[in-house]
PDB file of N, CA and C in Angstrom:
ATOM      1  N   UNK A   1      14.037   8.444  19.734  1.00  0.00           N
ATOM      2  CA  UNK A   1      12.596   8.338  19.808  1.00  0.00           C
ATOM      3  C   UNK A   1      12.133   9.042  21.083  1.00  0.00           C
ATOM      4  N   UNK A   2      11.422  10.101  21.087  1.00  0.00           N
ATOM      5  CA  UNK A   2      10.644  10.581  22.171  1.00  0.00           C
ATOM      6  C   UNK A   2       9.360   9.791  22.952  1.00  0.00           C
ATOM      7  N   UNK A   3       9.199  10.418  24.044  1.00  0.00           N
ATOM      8  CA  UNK A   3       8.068   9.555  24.703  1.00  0.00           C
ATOM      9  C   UNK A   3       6.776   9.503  23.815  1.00  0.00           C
ATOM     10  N   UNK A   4       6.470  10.035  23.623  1.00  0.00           N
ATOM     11  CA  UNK A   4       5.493  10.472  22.717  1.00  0.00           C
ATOM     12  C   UNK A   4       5.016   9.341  21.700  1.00  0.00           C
ATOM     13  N   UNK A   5       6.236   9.105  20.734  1.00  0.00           N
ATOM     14  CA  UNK A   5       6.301   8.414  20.051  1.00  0.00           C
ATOM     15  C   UNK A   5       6.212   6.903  20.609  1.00  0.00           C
ATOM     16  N   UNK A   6       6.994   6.542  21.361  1.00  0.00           N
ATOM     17  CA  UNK A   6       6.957   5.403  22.230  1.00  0.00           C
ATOM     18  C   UNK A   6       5.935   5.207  22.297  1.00  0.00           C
ATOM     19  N   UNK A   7       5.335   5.820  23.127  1.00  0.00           N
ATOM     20  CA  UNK A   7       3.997   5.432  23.701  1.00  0.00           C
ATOM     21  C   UNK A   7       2.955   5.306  22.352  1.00  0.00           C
ATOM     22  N   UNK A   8       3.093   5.798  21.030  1.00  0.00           N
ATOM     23  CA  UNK A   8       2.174   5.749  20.253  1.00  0.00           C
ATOM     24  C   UNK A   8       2.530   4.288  19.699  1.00  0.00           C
ATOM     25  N   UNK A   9       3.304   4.037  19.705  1.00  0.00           N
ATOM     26  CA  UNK A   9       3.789   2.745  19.153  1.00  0.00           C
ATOM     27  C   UNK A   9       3.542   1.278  19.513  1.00  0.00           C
ATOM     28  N   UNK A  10       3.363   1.957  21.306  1.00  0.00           N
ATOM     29  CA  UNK A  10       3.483   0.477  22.079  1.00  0.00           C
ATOM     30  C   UNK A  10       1.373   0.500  21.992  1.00  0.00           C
ATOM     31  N   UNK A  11       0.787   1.547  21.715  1.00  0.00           N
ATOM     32  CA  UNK A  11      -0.801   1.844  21.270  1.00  0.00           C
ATOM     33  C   UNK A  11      -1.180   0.975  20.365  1.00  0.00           C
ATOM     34  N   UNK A  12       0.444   1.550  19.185  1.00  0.00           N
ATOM     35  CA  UNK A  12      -0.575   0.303  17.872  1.00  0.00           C
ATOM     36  C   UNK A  12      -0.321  -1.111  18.125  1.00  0.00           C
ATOM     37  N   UNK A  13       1.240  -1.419  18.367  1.00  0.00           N
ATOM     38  CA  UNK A  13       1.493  -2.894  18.826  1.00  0.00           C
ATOM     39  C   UNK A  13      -0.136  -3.401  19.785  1.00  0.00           C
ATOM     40  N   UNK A  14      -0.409  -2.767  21.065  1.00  0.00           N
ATOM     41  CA  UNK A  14      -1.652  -3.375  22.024  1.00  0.00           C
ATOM     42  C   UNK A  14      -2.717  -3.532  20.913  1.00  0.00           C
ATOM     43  N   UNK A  15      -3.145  -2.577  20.198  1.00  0.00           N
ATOM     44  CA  UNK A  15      -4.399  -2.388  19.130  1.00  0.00           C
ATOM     45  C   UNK A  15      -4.062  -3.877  18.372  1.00  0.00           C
ATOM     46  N   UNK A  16      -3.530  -3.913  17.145  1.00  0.00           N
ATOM     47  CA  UNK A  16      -2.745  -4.883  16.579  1.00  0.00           C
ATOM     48  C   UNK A  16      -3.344  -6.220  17.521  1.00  0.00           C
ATOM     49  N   UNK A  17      -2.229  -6.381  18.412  1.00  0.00           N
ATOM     50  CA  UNK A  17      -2.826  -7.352  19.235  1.00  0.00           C
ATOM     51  C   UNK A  17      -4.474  -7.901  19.669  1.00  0.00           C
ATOM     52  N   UNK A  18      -5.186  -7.194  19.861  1.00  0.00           N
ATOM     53  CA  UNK A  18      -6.560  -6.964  20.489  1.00  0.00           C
ATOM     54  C   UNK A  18      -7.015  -6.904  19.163  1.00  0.00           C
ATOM     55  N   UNK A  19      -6.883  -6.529  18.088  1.00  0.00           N
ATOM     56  CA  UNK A  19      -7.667  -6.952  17.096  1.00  0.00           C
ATOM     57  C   UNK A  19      -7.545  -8.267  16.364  1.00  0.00           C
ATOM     58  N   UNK A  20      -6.109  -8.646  16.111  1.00  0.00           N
ATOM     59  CA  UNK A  20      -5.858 -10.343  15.923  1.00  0.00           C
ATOM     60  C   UNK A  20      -6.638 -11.243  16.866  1.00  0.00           C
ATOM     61  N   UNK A  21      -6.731 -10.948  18.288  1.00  0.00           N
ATOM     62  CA  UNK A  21      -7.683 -11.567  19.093  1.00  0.00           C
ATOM     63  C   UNK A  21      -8.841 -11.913  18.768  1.00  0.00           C
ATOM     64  N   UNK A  22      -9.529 -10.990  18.546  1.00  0.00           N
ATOM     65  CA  UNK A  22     -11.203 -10.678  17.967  1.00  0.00           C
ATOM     66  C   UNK A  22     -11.122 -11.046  16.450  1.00  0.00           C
ATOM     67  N   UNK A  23     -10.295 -11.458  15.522  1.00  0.00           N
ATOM     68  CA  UNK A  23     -10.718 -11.848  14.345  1.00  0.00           C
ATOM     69  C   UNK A  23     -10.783 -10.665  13.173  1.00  0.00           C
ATOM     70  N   UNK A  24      -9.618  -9.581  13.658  1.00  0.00           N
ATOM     71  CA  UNK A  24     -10.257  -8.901  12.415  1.00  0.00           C
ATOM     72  C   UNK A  24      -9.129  -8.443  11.642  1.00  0.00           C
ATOM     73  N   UNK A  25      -8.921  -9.053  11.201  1.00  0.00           N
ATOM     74  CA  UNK A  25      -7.301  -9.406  10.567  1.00  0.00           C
ATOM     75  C   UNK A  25      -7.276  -8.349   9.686  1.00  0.00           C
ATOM     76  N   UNK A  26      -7.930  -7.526   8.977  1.00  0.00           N
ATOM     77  CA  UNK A  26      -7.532  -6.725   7.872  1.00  0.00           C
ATOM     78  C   UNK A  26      -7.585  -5.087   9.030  1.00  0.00           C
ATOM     79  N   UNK A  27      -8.220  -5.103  10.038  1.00  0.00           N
ATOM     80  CA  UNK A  27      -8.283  -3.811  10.679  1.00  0.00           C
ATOM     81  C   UNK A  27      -6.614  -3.739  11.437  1.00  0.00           C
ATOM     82  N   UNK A  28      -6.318  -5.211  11.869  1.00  0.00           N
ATOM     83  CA  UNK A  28      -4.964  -5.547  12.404  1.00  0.00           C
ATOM     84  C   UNK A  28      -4.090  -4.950  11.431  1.00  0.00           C
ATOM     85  N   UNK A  29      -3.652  -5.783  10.130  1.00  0.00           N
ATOM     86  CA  UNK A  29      -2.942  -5.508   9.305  1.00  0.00           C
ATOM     87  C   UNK A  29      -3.101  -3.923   8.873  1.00  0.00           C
ATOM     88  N   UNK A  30      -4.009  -2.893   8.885  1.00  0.00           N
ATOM     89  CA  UNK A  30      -4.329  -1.773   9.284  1.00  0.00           C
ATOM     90  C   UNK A  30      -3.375  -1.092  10.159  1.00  0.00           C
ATOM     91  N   UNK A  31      -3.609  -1.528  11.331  1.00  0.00           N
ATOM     92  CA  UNK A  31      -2.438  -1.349  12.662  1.00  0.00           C
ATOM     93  C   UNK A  31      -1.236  -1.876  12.689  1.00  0.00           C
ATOM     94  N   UNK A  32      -0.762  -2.897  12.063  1.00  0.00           N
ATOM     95  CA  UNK A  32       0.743  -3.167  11.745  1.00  0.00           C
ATOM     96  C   UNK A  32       1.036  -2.280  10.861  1.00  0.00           C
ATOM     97  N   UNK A  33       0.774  -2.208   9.715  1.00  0.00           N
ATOM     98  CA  UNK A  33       1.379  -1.212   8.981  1.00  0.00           C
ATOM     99  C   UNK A  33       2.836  -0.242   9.166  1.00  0.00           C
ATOM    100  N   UNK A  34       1.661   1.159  10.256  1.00  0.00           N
ATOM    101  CA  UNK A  34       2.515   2.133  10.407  1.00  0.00           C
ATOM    102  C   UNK A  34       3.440   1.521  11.516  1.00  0.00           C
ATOM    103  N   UNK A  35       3.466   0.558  12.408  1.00  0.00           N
ATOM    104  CA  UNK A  35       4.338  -0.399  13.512  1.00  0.00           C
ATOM    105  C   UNK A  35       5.700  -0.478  12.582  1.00  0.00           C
ATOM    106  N   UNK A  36       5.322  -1.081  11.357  1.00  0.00           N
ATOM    107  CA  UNK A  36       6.455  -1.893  10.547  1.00  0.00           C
ATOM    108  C   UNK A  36       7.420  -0.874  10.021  1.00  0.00           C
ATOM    109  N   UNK A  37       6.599   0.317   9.557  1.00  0.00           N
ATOM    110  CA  UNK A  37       7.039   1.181   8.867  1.00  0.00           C
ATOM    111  C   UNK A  37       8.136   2.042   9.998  1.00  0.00           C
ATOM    112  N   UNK A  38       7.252   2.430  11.468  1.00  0.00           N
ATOM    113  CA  UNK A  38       8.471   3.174  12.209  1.00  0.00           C
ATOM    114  C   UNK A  38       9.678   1.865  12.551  1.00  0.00           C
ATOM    115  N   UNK A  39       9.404   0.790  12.522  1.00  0.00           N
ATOM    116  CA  UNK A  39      10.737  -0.301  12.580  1.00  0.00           C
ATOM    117  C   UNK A  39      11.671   0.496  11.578  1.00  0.00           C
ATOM    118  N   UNK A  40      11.351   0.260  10.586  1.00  0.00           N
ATOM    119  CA  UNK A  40      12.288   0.720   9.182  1.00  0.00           C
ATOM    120  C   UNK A  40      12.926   2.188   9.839  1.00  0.00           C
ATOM    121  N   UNK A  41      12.184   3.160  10.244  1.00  0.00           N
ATOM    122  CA  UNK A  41      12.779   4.273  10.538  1.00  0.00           C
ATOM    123  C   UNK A  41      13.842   4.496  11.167  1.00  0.00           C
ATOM    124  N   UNK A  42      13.820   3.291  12.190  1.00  0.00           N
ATOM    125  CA  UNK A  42      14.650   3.464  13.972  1.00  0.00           C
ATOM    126  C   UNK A  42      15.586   2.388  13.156  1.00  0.00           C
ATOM    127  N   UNK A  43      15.651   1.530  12.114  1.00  0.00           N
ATOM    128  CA  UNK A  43      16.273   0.498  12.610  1.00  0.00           C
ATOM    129  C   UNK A  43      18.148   0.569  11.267  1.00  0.00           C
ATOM    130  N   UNK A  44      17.978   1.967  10.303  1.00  0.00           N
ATOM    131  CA  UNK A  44      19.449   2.220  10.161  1.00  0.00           C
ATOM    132  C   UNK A  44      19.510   3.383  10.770  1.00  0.00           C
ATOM    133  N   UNK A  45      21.054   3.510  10.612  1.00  0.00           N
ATOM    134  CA  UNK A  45      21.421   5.183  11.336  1.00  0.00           C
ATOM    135  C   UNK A  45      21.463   6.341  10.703  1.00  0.00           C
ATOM    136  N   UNK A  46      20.822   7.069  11.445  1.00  0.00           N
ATOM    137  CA  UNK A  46      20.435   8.044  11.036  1.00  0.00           C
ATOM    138  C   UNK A  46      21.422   9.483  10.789  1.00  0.00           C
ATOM    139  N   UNK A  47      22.087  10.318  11.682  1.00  0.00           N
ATOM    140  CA  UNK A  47      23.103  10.990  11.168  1.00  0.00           C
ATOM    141  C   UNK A  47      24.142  10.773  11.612  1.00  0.00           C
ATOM    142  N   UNK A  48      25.367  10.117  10.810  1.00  0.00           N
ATOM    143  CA  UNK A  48      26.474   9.003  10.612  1.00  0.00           C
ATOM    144  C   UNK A  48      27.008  10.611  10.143  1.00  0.00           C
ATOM    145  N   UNK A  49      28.153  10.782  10.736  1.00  0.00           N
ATOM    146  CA  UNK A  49      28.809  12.225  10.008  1.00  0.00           C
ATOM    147  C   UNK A  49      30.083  10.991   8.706  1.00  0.00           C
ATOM    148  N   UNK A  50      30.150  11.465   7.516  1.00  0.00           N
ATOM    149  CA  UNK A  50      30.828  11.090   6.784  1.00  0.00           C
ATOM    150  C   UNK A  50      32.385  11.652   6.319  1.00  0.00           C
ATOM    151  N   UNK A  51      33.189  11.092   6.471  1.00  0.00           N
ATOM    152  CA  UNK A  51      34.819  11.721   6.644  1.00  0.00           C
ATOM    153  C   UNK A  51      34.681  12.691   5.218  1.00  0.00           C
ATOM    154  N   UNK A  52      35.043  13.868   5.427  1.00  0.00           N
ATOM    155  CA  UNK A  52      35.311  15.120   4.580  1.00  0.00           C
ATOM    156  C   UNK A  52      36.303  15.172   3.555  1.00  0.00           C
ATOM    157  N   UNK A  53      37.438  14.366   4.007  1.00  0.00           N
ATOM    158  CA  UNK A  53      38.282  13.897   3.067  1.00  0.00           C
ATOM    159  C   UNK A  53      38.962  15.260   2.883  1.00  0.00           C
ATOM    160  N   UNK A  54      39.030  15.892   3.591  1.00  0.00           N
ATOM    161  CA  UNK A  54      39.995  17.182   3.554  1.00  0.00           C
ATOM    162  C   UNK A  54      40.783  17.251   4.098  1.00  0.00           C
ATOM    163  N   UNK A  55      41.519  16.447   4.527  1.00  0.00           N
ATOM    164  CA  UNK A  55      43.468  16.278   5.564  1.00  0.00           C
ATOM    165  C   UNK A  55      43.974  15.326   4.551  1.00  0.00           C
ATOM    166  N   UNK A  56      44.698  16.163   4.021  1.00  0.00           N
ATOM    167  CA  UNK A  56      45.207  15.197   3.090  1.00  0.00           C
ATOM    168  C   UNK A  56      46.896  15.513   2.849  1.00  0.00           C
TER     169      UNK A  56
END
């Protein structure tokens, strides 16, 4: 994950937050969304080299 990204992330998490505060639960759930979705991204591995099976 680049800074970039980080930082856009820890944006929606604060947003998210600050809108559950104020009551506006569907603009929140709005802002969780794409949160949940980069979880899913980061959270299997990504290039796993797979044995070639060619020494045989």
């Amino acid at each position: 994950m680049s800074n970039t990204e980080g930082l856009a992330y820890v944006a929606l998490f604060i947003l998210a937050i600050a809108l559950l505060l104020t009551s506006h639960l569907i603009l929140a759930t709005v802002a969780i969304v794409p949160y949940v979705l980069a979880s899913f991204k980061y959270s299997f591995p990504q290039n796993v080299k797979k044995p070639s099976g060619g020494n045989r």
